[in-house]
C-alpha atoms as a PDB file:
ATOM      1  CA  UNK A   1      19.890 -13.269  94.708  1.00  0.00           C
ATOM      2  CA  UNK A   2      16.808 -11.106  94.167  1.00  0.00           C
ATOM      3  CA  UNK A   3      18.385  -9.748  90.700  1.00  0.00           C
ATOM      4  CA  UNK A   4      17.815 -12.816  88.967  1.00  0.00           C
ATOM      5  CA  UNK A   5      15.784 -16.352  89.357  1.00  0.00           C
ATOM      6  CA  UNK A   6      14.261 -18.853  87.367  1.00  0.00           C
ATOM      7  CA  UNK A   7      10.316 -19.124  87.212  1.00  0.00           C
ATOM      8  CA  UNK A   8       8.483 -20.868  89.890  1.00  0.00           C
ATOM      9  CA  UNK A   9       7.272 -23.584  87.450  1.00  0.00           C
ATOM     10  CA  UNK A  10      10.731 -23.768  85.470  1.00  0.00           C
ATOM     11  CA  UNK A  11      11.060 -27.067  83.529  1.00  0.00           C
ATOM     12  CA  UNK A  12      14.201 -28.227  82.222  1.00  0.00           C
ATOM     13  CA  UNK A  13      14.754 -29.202  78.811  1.00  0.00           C
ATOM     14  CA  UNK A  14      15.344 -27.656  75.524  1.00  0.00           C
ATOM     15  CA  UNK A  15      13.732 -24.009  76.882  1.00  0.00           C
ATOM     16  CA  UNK A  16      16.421 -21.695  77.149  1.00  0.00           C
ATOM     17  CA  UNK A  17      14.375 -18.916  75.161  1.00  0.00           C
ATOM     18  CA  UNK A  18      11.071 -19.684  76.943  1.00  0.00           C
ATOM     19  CA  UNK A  19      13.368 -19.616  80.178  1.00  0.00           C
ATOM     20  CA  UNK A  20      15.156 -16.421  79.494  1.00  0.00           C
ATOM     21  CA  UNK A  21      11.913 -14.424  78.387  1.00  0.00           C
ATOM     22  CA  UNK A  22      10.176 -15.753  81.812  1.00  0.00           C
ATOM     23  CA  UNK A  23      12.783 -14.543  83.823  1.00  0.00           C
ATOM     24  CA  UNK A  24      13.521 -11.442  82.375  1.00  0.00           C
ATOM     25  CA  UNK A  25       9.732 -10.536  82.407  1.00  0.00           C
ATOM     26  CA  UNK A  26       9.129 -12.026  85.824  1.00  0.00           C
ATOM     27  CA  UNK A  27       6.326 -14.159  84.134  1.00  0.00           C
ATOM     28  CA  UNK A  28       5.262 -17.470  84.948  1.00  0.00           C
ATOM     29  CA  UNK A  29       6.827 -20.114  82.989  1.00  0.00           C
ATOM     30  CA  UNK A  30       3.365 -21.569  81.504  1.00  0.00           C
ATOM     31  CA  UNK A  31       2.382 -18.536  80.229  1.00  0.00           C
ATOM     32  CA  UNK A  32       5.633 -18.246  78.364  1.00  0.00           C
ATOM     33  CA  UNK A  33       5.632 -21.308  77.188  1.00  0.00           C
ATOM     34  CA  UNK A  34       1.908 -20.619  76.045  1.00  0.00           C
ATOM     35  CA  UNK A  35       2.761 -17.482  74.160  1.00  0.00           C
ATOM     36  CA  UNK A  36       5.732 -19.077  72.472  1.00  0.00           C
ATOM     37  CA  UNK A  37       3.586 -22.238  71.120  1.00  0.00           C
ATOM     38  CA  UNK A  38       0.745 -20.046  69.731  1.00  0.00           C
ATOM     39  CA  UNK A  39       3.112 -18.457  66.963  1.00  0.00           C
ATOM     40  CA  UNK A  40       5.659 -21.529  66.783  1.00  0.00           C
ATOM     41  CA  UNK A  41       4.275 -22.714  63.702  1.00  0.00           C
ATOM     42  CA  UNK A  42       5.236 -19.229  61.624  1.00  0.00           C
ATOM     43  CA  UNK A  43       8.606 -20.340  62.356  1.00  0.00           C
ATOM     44  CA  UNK A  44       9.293 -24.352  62.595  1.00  0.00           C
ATOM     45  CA  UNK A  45       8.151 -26.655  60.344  1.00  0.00           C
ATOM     46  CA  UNK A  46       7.038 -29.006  63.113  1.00  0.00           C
ATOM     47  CA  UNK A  47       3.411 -29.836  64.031  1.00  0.00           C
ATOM     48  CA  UNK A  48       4.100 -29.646  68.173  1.00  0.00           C
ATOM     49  CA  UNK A  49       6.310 -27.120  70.256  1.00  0.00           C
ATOM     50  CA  UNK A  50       9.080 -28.750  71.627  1.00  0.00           C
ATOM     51  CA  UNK A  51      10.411 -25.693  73.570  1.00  0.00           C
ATOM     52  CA  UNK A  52      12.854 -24.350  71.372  1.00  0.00           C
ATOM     53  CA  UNK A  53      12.674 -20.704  70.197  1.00  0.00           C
ATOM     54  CA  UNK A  54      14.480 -17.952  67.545  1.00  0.00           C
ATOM     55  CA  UNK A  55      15.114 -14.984  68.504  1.00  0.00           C
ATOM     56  CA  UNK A  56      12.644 -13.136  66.206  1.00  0.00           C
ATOM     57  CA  UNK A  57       9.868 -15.018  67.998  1.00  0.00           C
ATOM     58  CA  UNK A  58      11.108 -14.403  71.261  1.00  0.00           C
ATOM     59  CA  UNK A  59      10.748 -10.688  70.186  1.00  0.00           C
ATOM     60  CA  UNK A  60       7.087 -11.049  69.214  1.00  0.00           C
ATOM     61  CA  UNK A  61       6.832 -12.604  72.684  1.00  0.00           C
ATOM     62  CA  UNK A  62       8.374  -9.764  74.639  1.00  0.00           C
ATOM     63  CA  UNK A  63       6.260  -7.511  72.656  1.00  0.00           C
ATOM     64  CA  UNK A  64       3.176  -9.419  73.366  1.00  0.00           C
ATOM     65  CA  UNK A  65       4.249  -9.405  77.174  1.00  0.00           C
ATOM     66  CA  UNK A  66       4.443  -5.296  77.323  1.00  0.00           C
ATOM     67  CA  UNK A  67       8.389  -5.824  78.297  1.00  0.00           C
ATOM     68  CA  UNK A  68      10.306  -2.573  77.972  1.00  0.00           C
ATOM     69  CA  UNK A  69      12.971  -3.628  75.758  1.00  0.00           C
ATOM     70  CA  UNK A  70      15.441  -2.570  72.670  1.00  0.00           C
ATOM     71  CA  UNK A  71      17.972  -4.068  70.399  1.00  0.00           C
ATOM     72  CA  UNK A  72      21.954  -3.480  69.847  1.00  0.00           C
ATOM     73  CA  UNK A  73      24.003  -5.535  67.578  1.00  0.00           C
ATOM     74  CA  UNK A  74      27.627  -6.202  68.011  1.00  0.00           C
ATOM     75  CA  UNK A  75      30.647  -7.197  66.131  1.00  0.00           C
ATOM     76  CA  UNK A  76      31.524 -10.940  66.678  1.00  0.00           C
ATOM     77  CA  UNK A  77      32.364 -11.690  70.192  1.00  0.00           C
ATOM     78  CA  UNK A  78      31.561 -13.732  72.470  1.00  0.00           C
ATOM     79  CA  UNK A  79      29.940 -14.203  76.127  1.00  0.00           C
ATOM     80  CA  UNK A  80      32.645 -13.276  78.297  1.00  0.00           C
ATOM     81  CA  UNK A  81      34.129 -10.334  76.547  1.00  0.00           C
ATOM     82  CA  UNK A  82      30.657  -9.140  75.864  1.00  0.00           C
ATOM     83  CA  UNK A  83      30.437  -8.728  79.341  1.00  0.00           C
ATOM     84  CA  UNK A  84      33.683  -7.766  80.235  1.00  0.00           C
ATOM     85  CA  UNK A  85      33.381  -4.512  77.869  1.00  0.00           C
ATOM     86  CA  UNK A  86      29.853  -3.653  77.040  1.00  0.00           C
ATOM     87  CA  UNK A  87      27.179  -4.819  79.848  1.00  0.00           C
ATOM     88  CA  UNK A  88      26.176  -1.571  81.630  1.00  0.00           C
ATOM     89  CA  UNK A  89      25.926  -2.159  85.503  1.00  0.00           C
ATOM     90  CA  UNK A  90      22.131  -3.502  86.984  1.00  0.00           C
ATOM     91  CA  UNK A  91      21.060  -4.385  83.002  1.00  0.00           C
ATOM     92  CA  UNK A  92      19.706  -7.392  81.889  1.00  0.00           C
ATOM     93  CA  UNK A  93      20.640  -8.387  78.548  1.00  0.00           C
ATOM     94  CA  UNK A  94      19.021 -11.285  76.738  1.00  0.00           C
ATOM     95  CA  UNK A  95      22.296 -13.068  74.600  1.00  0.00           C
ATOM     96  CA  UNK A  96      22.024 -15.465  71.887  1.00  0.00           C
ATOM     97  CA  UNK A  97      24.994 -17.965  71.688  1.00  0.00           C
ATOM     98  CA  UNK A  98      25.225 -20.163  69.204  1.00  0.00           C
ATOM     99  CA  UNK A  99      22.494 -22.954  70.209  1.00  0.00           C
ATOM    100  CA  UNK A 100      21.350 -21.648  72.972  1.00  0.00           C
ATOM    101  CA  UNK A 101      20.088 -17.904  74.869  1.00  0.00           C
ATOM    102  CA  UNK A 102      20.900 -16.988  78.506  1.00  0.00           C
ATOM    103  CA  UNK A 103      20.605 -13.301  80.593  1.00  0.00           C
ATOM    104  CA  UNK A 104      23.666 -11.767  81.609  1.00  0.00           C
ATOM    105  CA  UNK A 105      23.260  -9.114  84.481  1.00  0.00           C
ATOM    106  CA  UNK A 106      25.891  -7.553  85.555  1.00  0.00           C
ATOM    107  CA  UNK A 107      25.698  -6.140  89.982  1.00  0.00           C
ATOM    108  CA  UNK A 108      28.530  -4.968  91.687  1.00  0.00           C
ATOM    109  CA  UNK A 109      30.721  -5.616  89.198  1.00  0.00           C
ATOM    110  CA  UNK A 110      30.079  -9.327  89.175  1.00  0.00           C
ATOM    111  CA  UNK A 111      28.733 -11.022  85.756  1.00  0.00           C
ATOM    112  CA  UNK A 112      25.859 -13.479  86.003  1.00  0.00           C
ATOM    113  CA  UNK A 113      24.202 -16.111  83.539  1.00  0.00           C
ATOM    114  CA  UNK A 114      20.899 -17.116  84.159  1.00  0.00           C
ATOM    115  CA  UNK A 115      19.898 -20.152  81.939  1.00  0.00           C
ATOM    116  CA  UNK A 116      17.594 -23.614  82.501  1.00  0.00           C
ATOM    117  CA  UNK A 117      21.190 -24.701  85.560  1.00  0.00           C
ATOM    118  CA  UNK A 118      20.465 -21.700  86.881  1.00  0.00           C
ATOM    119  CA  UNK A 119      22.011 -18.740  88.313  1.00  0.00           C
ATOM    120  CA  UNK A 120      25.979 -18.826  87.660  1.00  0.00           C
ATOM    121  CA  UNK A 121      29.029 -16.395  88.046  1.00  0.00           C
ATOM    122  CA  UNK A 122      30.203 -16.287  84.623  1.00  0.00           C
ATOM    123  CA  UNK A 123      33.353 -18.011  85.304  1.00  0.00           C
ATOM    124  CA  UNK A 124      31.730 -20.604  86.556  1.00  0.00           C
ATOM    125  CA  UNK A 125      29.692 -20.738  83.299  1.00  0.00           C
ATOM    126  CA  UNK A 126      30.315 -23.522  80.511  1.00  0.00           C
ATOM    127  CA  UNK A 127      29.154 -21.698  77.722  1.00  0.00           C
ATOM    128  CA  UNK A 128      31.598 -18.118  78.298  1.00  0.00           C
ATOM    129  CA  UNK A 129      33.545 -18.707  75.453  1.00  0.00           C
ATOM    130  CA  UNK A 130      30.507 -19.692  72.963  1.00  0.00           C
ATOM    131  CA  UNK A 131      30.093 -16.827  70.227  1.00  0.00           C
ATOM    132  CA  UNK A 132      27.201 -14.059  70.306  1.00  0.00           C
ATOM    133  CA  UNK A 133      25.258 -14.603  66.879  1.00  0.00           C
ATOM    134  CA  UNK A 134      21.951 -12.906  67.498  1.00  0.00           C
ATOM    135  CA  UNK A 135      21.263  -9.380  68.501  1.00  0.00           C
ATOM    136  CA  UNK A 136      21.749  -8.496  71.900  1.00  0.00           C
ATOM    137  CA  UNK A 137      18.292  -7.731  73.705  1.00  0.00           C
ATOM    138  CA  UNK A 138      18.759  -5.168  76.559  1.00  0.00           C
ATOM    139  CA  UNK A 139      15.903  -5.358  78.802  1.00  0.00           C
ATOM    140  CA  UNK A 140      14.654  -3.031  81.262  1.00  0.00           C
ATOM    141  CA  UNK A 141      17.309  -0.347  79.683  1.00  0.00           C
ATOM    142  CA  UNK A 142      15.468   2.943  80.106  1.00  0.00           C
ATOM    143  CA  UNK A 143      15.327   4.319  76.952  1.00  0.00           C
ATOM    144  CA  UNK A 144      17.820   7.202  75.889  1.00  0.00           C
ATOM    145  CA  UNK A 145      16.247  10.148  75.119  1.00  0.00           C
ATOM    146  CA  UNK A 146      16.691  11.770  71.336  1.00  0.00           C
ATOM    147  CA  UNK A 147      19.141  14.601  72.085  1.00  0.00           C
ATOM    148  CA  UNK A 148      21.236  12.102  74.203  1.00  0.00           C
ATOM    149  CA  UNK A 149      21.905   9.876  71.229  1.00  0.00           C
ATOM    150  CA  UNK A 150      25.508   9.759  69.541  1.00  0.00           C
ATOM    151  CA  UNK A 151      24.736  11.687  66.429  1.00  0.00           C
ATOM    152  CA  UNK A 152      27.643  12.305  63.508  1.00  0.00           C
ATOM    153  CA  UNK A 153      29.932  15.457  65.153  1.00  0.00           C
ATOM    154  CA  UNK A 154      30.118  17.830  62.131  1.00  0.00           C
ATOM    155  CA  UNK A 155      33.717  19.512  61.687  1.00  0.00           C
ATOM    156  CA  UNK A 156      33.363  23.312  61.746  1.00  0.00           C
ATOM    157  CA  UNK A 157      34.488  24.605  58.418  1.00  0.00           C
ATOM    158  CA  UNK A 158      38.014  25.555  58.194  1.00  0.00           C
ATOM    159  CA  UNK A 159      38.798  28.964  57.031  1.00  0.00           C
ATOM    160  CA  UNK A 160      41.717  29.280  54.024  1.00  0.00           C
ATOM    161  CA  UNK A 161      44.667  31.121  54.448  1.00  0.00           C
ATOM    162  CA  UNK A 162      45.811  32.784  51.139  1.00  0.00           C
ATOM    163  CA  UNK A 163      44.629  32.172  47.656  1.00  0.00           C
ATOM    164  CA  UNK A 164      42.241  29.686  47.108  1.00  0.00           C
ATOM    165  CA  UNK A 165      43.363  26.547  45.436  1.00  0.00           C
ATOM    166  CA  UNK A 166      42.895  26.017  41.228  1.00  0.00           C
ATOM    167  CA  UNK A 167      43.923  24.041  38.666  1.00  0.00           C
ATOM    168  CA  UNK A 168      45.881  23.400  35.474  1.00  0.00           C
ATOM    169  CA  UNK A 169      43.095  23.445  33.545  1.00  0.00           C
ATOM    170  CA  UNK A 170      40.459  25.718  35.066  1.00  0.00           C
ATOM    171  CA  UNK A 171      37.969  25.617  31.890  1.00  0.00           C
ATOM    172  CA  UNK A 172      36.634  21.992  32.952  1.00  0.00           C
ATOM    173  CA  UNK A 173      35.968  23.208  36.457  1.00  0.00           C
ATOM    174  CA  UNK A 174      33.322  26.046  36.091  1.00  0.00           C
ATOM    175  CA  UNK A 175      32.885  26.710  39.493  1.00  0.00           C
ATOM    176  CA  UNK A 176      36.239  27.529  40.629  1.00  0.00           C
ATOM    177  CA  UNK A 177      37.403  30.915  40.030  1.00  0.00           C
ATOM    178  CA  UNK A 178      40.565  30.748  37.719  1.00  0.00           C
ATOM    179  CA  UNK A 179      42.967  33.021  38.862  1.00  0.00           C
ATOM    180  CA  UNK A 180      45.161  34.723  36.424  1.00  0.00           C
ATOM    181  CA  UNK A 181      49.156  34.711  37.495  1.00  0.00           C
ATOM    182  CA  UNK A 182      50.538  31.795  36.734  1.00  0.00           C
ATOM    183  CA  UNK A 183      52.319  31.975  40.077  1.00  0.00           C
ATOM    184  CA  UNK A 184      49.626  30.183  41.814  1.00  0.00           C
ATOM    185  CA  UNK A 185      49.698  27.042  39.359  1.00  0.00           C
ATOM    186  CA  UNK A 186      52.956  26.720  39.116  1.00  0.00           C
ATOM    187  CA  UNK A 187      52.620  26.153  43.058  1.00  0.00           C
ATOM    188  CA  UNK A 188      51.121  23.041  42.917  1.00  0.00           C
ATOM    189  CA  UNK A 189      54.254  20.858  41.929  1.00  0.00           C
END
């Protein structure tokens, strides 16, 4: 499987984050590991690393490492139908379950999970059914250019057919045009 494999110095342990960011990056393990200690005490209490990571540290790290990289959230879902419905074909996506992170590729319409086992079809996967409480991290995505983006359609204005609509009392609306026959207001009941 050349799309996804563990680093050459993987350790196991409580490193699922340092794991995942290795992978992803196609960095050595140690370095990881490295990157993730230096700024570990901005966001543990603890005086030693012990492996374990949160996910706005393991963006500082992918930052640090030059990764091409971007951010989606999601309603509440988890593993499995997040890649059933939403994991684009040859992307890597960085997930955050509860306790724990993994990469989900998806190739040839096969979903795999990457994590400290290893490399897993996603059915074969303990952890499919855990919820997705993080921001998504899409890795590798090439980015979509401006004009490409979704933006709000706006309706095209609709043209009125006939008198333009008023009111009973047209002296508290100044800037409609009250219209004289009483015709057109008795038309509103």
């Amino acid at each position: 499987m050349d799309f996804l494999q563990l680093p050459n110095d993987n350790r196991t342990g409580p490193n699922c984050g340092v794991t995942a960011i290795a992978a992803a990056t196609g960095q050595p393990f140690n370095r990881v590991w490295s990157l993730c200690a230096a700024g570990a005490m901005r966001f543990t209490q603890r005086k030693r690393f012990r492996g374990g990571t949160v996910h706005l540290q393991r963006v500082q790290v992918l930052e640090k490492l030059g990764a091409d990289f971007d951010e989606l959230q999601f309603p509440k879902m988890n593993l499995q139908k997040f890649g059933d419905y939403f994991a684009d074909e040859g992307v890597t996506y960085m997930v955050t379950t509860t306790g724990h992170v993994q990469l989900l590729h998806r190739r040839d319409g096969q979903i795999w999970i990457l994590d400290q086992g290893g490399v897993k079809p996603i059915d074969e996967y303990r952890g499919k059914k855990k919820f997705i409480c993080k921001p998504v991290i899409r890795i590798n995505a090439k980015p979509q250019p401006a004009a490409v983006k979704q933006q709000p359609k706006q309706q095209p204005k609709r043209q009125q057919l006939g008198p333009s609509p008023t009111t009973l009392f047209p002296a508290l609306f100044r800037e409609a045009v009250p219209h004289t026959t009483a015709a057109t207001q008795l038309n509103l009941f």
